[in-house]
Protein backbone atom coordinates (compact mmCIF):
# COMPACT_ATOMS: atom_id res chain seq x y z
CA UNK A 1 -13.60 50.10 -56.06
CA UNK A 2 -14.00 51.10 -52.72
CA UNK A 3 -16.60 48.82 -51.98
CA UNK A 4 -14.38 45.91 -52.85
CA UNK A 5 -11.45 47.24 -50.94
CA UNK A 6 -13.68 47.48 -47.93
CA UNK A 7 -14.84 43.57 -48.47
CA UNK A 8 -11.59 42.31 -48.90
CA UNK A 9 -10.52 43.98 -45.84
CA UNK A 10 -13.52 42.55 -43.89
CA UNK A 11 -12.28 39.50 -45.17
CA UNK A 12 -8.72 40.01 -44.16
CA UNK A 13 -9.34 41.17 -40.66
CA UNK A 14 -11.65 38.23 -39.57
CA UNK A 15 -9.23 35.66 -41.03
CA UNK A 16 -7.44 37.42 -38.58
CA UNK A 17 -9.13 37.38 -36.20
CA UNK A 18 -10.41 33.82 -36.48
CA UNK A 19 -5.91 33.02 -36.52
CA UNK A 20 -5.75 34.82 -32.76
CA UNK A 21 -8.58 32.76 -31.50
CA UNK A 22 -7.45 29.43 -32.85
CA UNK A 23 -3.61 30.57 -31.72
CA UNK A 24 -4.81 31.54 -28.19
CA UNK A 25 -7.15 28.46 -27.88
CA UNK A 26 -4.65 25.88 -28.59
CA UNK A 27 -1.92 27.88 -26.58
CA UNK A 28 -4.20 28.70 -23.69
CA UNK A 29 -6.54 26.24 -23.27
CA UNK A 30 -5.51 23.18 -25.15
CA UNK A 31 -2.19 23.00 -24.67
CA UNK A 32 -2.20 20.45 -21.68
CA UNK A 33 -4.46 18.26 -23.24
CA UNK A 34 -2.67 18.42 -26.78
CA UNK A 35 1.13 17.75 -24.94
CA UNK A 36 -0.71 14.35 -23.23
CA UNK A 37 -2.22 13.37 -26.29
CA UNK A 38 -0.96 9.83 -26.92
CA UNK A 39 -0.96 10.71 -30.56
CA UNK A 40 1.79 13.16 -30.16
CA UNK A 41 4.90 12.22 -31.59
CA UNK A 42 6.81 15.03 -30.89
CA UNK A 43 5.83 14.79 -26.97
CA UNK A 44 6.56 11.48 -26.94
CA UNK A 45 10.03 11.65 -28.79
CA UNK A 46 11.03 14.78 -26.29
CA UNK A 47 10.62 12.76 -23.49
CA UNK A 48 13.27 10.27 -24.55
CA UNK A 49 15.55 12.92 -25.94
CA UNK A 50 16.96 12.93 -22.25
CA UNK A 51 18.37 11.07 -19.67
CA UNK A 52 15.63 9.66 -17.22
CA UNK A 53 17.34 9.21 -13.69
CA UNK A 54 17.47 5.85 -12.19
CA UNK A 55 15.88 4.34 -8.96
CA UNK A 56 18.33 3.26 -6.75
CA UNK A 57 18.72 0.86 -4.13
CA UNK A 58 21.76 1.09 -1.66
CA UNK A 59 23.25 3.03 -4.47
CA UNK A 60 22.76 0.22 -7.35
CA UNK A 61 19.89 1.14 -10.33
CA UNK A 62 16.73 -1.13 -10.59
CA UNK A 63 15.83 0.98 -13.16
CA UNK A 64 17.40 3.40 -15.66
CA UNK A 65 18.19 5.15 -18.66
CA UNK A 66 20.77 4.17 -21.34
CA UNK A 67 21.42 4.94 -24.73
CA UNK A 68 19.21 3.55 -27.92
CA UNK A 69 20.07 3.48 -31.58
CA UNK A 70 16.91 4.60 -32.74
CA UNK A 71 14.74 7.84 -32.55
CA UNK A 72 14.40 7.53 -28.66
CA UNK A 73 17.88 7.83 -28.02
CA UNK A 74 17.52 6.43 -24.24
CA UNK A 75 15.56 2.83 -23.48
CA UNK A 76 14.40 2.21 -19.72
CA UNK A 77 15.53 -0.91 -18.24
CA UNK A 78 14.60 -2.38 -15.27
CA UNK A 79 16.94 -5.05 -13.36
CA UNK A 80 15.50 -7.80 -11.68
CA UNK A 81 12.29 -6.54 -12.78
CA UNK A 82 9.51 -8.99 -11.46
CA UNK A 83 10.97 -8.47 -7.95
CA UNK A 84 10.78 -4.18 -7.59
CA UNK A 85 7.78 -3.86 -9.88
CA UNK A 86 5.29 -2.98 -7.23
CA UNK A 87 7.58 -0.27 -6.34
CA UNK A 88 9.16 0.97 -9.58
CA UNK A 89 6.08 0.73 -11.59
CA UNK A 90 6.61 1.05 -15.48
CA UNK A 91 6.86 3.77 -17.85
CA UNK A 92 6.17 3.35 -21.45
CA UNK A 93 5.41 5.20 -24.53
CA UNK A 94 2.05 5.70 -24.70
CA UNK A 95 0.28 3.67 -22.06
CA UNK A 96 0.96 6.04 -18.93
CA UNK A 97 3.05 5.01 -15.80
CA UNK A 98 2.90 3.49 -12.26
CA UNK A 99 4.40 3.51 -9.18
CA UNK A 100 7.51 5.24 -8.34
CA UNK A 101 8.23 6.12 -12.00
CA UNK A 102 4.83 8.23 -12.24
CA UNK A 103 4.54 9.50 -8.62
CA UNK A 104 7.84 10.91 -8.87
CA UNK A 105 7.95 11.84 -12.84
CA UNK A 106 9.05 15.45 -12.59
CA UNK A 107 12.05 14.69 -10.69
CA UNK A 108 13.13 11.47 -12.93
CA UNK A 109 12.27 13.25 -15.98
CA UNK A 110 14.32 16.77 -14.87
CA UNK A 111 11.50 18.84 -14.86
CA UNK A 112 10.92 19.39 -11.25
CA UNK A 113 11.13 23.21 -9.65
CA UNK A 114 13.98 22.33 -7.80
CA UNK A 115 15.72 20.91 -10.63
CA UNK A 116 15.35 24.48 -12.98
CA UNK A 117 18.93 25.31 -12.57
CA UNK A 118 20.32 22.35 -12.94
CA UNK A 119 18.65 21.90 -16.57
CA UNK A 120 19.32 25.65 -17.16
CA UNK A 121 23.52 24.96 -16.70
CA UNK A 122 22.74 21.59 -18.81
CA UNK A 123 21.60 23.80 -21.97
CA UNK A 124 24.32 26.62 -21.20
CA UNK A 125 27.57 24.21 -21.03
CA UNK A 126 25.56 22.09 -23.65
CA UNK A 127 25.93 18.77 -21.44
CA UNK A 128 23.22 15.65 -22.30
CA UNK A 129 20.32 17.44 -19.37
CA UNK A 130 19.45 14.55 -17.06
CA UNK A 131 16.80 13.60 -14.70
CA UNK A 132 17.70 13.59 -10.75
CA UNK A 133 18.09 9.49 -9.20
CA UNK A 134 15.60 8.24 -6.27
CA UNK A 135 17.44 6.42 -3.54
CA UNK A 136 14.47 3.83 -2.09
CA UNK A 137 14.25 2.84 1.44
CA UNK A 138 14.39 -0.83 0.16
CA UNK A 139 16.51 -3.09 1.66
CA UNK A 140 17.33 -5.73 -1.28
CA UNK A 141 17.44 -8.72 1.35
CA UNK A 142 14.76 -8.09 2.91
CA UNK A 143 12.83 -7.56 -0.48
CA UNK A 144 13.97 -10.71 -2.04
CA UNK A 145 12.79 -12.75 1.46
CA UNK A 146 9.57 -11.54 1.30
CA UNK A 147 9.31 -11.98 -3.07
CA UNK A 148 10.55 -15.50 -2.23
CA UNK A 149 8.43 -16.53 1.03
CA UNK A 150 5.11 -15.54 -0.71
CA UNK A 151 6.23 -17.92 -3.81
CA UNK A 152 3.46 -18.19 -6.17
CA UNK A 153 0.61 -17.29 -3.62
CA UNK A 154 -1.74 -14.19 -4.53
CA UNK A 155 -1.55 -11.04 -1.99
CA UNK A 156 1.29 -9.09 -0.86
CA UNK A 157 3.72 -8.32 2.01
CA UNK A 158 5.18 -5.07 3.19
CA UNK A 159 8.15 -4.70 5.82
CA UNK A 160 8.24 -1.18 7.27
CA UNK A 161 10.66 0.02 10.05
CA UNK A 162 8.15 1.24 12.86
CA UNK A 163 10.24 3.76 14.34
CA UNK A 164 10.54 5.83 11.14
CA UNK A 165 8.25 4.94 8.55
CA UNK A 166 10.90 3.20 6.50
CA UNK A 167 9.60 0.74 3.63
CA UNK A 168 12.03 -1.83 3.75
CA UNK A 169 10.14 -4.53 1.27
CA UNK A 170 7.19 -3.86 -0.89
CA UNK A 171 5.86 -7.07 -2.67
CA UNK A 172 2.46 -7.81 -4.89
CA UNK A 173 1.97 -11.04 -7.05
CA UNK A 174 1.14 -12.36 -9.40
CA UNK A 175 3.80 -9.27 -10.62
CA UNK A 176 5.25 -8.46 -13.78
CA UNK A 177 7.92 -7.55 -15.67
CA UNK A 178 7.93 -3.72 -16.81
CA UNK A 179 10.94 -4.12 -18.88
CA UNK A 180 7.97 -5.39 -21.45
CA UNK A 181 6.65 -2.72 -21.39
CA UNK A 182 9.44 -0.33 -21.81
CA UNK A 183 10.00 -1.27 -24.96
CA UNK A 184 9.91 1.04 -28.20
CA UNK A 185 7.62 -0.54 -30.12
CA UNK A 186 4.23 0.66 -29.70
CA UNK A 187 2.17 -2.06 -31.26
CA UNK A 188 4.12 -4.04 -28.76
CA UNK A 189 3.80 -1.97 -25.81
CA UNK A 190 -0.26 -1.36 -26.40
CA UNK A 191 -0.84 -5.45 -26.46
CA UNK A 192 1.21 -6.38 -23.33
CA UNK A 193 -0.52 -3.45 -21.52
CA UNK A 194 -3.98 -4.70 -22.57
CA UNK A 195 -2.62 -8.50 -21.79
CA UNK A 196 -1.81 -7.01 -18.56
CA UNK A 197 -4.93 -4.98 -17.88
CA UNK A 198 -7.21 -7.85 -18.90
CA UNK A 199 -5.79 -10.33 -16.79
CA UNK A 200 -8.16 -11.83 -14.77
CA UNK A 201 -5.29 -11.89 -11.86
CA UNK A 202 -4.65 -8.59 -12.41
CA UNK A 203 -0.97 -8.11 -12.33
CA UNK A 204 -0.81 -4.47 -12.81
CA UNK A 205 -2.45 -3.68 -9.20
CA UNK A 206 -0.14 -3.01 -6.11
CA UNK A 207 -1.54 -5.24 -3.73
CA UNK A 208 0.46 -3.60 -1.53
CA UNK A 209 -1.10 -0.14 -0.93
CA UNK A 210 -4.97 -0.48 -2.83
CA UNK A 211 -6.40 -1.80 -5.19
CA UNK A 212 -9.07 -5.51 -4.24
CA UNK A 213 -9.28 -4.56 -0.84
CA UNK A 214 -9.70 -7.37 1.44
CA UNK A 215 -12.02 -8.00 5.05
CA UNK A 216 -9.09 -7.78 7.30
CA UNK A 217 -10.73 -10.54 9.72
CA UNK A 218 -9.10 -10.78 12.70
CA UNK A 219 -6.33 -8.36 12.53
CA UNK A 220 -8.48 -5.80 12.94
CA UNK A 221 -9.17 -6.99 17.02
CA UNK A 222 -6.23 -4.83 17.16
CA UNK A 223 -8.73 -1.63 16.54
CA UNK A 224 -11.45 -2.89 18.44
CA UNK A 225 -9.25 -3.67 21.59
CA UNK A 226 -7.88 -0.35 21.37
CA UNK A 227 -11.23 0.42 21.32
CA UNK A 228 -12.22 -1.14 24.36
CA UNK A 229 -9.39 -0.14 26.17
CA UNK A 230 -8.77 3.32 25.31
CA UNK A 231 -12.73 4.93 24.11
CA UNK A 232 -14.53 2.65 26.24
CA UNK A 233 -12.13 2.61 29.44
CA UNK A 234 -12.60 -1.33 29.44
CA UNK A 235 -9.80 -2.92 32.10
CA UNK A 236 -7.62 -5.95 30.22
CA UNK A 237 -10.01 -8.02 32.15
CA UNK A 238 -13.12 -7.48 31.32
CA UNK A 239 -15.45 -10.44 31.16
CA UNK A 240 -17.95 -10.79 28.60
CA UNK A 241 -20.32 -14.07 27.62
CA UNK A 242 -18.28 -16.84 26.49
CA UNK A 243 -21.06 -18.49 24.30
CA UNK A 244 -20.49 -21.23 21.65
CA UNK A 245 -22.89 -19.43 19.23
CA UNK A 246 -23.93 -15.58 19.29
CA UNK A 247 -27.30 -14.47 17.38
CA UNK A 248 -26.85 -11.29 16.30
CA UNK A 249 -28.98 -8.42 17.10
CA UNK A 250 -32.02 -7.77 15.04
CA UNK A 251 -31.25 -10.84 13.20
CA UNK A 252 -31.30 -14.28 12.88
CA UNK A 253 -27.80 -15.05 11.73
CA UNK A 254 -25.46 -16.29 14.52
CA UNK A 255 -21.88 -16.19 15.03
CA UNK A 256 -19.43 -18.58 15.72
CA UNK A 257 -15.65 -18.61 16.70
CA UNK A 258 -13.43 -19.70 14.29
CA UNK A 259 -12.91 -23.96 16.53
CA UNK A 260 -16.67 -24.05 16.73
CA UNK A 261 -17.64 -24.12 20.71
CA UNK A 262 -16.61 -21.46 23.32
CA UNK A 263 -13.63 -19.34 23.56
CA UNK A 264 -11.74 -21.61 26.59
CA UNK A 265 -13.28 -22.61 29.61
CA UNK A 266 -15.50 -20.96 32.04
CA UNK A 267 -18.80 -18.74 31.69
CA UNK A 268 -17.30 -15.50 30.74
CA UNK A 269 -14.21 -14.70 28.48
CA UNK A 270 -11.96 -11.80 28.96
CA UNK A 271 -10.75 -9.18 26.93
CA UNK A 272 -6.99 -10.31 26.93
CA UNK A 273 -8.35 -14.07 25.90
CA UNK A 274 -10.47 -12.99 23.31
CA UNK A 275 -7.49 -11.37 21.81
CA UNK A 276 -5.12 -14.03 22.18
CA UNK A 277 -7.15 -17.24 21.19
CA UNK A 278 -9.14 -14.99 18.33
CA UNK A 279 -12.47 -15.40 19.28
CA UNK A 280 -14.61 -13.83 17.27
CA UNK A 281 -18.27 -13.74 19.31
CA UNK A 282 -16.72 -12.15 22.88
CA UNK A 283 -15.25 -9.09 20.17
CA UNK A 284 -18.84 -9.04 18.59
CA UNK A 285 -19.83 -9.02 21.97
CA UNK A 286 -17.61 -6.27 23.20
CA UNK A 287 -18.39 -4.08 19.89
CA UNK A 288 -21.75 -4.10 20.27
CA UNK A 289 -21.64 -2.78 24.19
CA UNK A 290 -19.40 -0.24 23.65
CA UNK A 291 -20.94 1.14 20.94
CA UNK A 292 -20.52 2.39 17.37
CA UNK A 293 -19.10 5.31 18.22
CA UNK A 294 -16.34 4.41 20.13
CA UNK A 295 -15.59 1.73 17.51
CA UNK A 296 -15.33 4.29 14.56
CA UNK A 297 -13.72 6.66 16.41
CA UNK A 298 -11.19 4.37 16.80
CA UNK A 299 -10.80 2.87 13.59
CA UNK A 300 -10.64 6.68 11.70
CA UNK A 301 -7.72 7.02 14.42
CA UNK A 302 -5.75 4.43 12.91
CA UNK A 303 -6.50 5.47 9.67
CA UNK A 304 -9.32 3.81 7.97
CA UNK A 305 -11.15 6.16 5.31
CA UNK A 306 -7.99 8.32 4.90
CA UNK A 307 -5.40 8.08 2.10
CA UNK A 308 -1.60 9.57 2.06
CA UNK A 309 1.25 9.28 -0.08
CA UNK A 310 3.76 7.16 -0.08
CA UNK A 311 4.96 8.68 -2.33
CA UNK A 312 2.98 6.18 -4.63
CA UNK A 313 -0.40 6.91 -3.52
CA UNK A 314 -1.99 4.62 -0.85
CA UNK A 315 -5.74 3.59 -1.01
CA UNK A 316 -7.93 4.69 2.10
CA UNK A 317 -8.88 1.65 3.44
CA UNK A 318 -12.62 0.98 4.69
CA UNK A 319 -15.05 1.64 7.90
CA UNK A 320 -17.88 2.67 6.59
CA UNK A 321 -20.63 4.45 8.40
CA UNK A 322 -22.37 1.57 10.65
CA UNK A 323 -25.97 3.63 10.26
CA UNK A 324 -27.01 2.14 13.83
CA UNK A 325 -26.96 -0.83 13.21
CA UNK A 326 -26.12 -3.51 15.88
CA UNK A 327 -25.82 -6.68 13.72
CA UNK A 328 -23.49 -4.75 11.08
CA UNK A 329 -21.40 -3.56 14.11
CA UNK A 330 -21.09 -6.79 15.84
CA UNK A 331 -19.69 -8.03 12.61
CA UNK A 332 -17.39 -4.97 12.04
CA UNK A 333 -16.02 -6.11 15.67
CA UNK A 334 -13.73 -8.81 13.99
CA UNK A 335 -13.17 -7.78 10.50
CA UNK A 336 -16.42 -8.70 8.66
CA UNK A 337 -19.21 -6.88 7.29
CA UNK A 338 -18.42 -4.22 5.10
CA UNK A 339 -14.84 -3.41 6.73
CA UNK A 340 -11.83 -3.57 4.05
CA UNK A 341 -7.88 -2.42 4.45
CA UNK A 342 -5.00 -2.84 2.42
CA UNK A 343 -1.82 -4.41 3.68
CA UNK A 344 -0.66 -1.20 4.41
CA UNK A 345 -3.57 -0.51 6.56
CA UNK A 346 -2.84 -3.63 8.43
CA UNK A 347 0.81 -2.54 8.99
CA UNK A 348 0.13 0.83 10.53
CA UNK A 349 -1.62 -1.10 13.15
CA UNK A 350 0.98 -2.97 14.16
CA UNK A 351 3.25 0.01 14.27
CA UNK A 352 1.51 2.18 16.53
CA UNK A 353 1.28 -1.11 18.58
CA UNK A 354 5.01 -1.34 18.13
CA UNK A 355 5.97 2.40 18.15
CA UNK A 356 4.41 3.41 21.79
CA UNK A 357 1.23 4.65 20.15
CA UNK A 358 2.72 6.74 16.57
CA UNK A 359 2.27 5.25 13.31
CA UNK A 360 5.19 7.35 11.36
CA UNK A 361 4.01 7.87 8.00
CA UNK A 362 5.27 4.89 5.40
CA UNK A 363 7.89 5.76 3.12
CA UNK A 364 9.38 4.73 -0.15
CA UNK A 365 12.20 7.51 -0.90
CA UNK A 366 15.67 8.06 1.28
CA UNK A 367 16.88 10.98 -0.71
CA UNK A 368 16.38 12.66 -4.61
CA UNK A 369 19.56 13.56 -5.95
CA UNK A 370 20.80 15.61 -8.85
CA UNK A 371 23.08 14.53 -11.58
CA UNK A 372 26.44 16.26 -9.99
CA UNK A 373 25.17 14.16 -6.80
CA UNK A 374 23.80 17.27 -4.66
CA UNK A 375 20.90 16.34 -2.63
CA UNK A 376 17.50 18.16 -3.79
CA UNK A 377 15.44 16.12 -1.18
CA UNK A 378 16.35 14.86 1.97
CA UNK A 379 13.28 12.92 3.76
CA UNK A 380 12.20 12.97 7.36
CA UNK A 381 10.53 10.83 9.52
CA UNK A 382 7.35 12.29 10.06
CA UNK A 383 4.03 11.58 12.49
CA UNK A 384 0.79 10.01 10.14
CA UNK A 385 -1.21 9.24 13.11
CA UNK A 386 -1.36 8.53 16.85
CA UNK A 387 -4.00 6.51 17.63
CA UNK A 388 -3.50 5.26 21.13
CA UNK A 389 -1.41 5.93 24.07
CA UNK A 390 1.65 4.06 24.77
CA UNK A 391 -0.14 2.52 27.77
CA UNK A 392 -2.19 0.98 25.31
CA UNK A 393 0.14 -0.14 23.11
CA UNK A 394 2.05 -1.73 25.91
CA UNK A 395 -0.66 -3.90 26.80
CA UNK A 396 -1.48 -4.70 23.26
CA UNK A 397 2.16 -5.73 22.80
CA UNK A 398 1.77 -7.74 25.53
CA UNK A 399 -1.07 -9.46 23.76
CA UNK A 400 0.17 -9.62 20.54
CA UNK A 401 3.31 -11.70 21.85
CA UNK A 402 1.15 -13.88 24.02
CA UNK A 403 -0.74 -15.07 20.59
CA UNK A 404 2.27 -15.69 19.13
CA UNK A 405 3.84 -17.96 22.27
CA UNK A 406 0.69 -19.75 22.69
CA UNK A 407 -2.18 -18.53 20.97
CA UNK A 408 -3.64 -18.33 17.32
CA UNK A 409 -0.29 -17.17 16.11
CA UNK A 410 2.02 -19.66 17.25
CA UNK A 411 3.41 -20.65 13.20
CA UNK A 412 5.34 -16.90 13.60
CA UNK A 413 7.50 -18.11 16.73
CA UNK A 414 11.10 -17.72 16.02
CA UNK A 415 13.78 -19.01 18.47
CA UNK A 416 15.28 -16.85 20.70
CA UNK A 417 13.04 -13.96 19.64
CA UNK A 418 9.80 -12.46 21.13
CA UNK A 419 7.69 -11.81 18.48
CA UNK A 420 4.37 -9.97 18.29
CA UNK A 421 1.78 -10.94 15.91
CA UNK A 422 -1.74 -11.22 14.85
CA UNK A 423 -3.63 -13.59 12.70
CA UNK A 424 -6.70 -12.77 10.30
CA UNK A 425 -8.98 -15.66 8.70
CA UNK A 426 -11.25 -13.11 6.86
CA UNK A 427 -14.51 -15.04 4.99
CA UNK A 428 -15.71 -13.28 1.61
CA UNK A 429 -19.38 -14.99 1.45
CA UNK A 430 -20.02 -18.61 1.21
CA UNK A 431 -18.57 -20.87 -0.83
CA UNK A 432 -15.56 -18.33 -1.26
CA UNK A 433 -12.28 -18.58 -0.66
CA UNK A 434 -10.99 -16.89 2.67
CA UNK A 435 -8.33 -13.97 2.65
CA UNK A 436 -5.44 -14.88 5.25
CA UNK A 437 -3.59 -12.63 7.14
CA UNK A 438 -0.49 -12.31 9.89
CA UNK A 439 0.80 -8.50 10.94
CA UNK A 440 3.41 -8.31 13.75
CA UNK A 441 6.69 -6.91 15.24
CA UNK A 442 10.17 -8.18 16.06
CA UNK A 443 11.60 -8.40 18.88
CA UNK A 444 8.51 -7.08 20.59
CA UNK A 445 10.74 -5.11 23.45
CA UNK A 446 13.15 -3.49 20.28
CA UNK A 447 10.95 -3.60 17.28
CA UNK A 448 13.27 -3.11 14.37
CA UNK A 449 10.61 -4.06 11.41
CA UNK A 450 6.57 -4.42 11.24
CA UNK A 451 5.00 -6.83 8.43
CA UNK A 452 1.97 -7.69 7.07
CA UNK A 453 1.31 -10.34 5.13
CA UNK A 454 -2.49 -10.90 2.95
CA UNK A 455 -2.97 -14.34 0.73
CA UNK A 456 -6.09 -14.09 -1.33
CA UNK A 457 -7.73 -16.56 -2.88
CA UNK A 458 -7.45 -18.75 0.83
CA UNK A 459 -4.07 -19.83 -0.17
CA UNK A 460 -5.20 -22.68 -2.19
CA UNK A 461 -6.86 -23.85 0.48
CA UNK A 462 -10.26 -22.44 0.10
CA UNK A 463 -12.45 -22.23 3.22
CA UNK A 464 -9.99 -24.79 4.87
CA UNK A 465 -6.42 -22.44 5.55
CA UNK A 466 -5.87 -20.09 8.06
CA UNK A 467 -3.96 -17.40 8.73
CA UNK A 468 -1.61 -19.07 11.29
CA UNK A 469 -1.23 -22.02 8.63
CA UNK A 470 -0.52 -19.73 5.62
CA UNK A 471 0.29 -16.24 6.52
CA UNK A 472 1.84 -16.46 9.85
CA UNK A 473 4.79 -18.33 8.41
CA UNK A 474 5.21 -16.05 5.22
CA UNK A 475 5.71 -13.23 7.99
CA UNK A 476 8.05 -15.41 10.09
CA UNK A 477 10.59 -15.63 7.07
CA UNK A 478 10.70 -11.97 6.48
CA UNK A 479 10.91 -11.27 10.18
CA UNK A 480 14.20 -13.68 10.21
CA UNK A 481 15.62 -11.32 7.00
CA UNK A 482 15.68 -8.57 9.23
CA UNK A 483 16.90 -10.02 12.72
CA UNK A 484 19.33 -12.16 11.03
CA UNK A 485 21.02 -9.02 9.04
């Protein structure tokens, strides 16, 4: 008898014991990945059982919360949809979120730390508990000039204020419209996401800040001039080879500007002209003598190979390591080879040109509020980089307006306004379509907004547009949003 007792209590304890180690495994160490799994109903349901906050712009929701008749009890809408959804993202059921509704999830869904005692007093007073509303940086003109002036191309624009960091437009097409994808229906939900994902145009990616990085072509004579002028101590006049063709070193390839022949008249080519007429063998030229190292130095300055937070997260754009090699960092000189930015990239550039030398860091958010309106978040202006000195940027400025008045920028000219700007005919290989660019200021002596502007797929053009034909005047409209406000 005792023998039995003693096996049935064997049995007993390790039952047990195997019901504290599945209890402590699920509780400690699965827990995260059981509350995220897409399978769980109960997860999913809790999510909707409160109020999301909204994103707001100058006070009015482009997206929000509001009641549902069905298990959900609140349905996310998004107004105007197509036009914010680089910037709002989507949030669905079960296929994850974007943008501003998954960068800033914890305060939209409530569950922030700053938020705790707000959702405590919900549950004591037994009010609906409610997520805290984002206030954007948007300006709603400016955002619907820019949605409207890049029309059906493919590529992106972004407005930013250069003196703060302000986004004032954020645009990507082809875009989309997340309200599809807000809906409750999960069948529904899982084949417009997949439409979505498998779209050869891809839709889904924010052009804007990452994603198909582009050769930013001649835009990026803005880093190599700083370059030149700054690392390599290079006067605003210095003359280099004005050639009609340049073989590259250690190779057999040659280089041509963007006209065919030389870059003006004359022997030798400044600096300042090189800039202004975009010529791209005197800046393959100038790359090469000053080096690799002052080239890189100068393009980590700005940025390149460094991400931040927008708060959507913003893709590092590329220099990669040039390994010694001459040819590769002749090419690197004007935006070829293996260099690649984002439009955002593009813009900083122009606002440390713009700014005296500071690129503030790029923001989305004004201020995160709470439901009874008390501000939990208050952003400030804040330093991302300082590349160059505002000597420097003066002369770039200089420059920059100069190619605009009468040089390879001329479509961005606005009347009665100095405007600084910089064109980019980037090639992808041949037989490919060329990625256009424009990035600039207005008015050059006051800059009140910096833009960049990237059409992919050569504007439906192919190897024939440029960046002054298509870009440049995408950039002028959204320029003229701003000055004319």
């Amino acid at each position: 008898m005792n023998r039995e007792l003693k096996r049935v209590t064997i049995v007993i304890l390790a039952m047990f014991a195997t019901l504290f180690l599945s209890v402590t495994t699920i509780q400690f160490f699965s827990a995260d990945a059981l509350a995220n799994d897409s399978r769980n109903a109960r997860t999913i349901y809790a999510s909707y059982s409160k109020q999301r906050g909204p994103i707001l712009v100058q006070g009015q929701p482009i997206a929000q919360s509001v009641p549902s008749d069905d298990q959900y009890k609140y349905q996310r809408t998004y107004s105007n949809g197509p036009l914010y959804s680089a910037v709002t993202g989507y949030y669905t059921l079960d296929q994850g979120s974007s943008g501003i509704e998954s960068a800033l999830n914890d305060e939209l869904a409530g569950t922030s730390g700053s938020q705790f005692l707000s959702q405590l007093n919900s549950i004591v007073t037994g009010q609906n508990p409610q997520g805290a509303s984002v206030e954007l940086t948007i300006d709603p003109k400016i955002q619907q000039a820019a949605y409207d002036a890049l029309g059906s191309q493919q590529g992106a624009v972004i407005a930013v204020e250069p003196k703060t960091g302000r986004i004032l437009a954020m645009v990507s097409k082809p875009d989309y419209d997340p309200n599809a994808l807000a809906v409750h229906d999960t069948d529904q939900v899982i084949n417009t996401y997949n439409t979505l994902n498998t779209d050869p145009n891809q839709p889904l990616i924010n052009r804007t800040l990452g994603g198909n990085l582009d050769p930013p072509g001649s835009t990026f004579k803005i880093v190599t001039s700083s370059a030149a002028l700054q690392n390599a101590n290079l006067p605003a006049d210095h003359q280099l080879p004005n050639l009609s063709g340049y073989q590259l070193p250690n190779s057999t390839n040659v280089v041509s500007n963007a006209g065919g022949g030389t870059c003006g008249p004359g022997d030798t080519v400044s600096i300042e002209t090189a800039f202004v007429l975009s010529c791209n063998i005197p800046m393959a030229e100038l790359g090469v003598e000053m080096g690799q190292k002052d080239l890189t130095d100068m393009a980590n300055a700005y940025g390149y190979n460094s991400g931040f937070d927008s708060p959507i997260p913003v893709e590092a754009s590329q220099f990669p390591p040039l390994k010694n090699d001459p040819a590769q960092l002749a090419l690197s000189s004007f935006g070829q080879s293996n260099v690649r930015s984002s439009p955002m990239q593009i813009v900083e550039q122009s606002m440390a040109v713009a700014n005296g030398g500071v690129i503030m860091q790029p923001n989305l958010v004004d201020t995160i509020s709470a439901p009874d309106l008390t501000v939990l978040q208050q952003f400030q202006p804040k330093t991302l980089n300082t590349p160059i000195t505002s000597v420097t940027a003066s002369t770039l400025s200089s420059w920059m307006v100069e190619a605009v008045n009468s040089g390879a920028a001329t479509n961005a000219r606005i009347d009665g306004v100095s405007v600084a700007g910089k064109t980019g005919t980037a090639e992808n290989g041949t037989g490919d379509p060329y990625t256009l660019w424009f990035t600039g200021f207005a008015p050059a002596d006051n800059p009140q907004v910096a833009v960049a502007v990237v059409v992919q797929n050569g504007g439906g053009l192919g190897e024939s547009g440029t960046g002054n034909d298509v870009a440049a005047p995408i950039a002028k409209k959204v320029l003229e949003a701003v000055l004319n406000k």
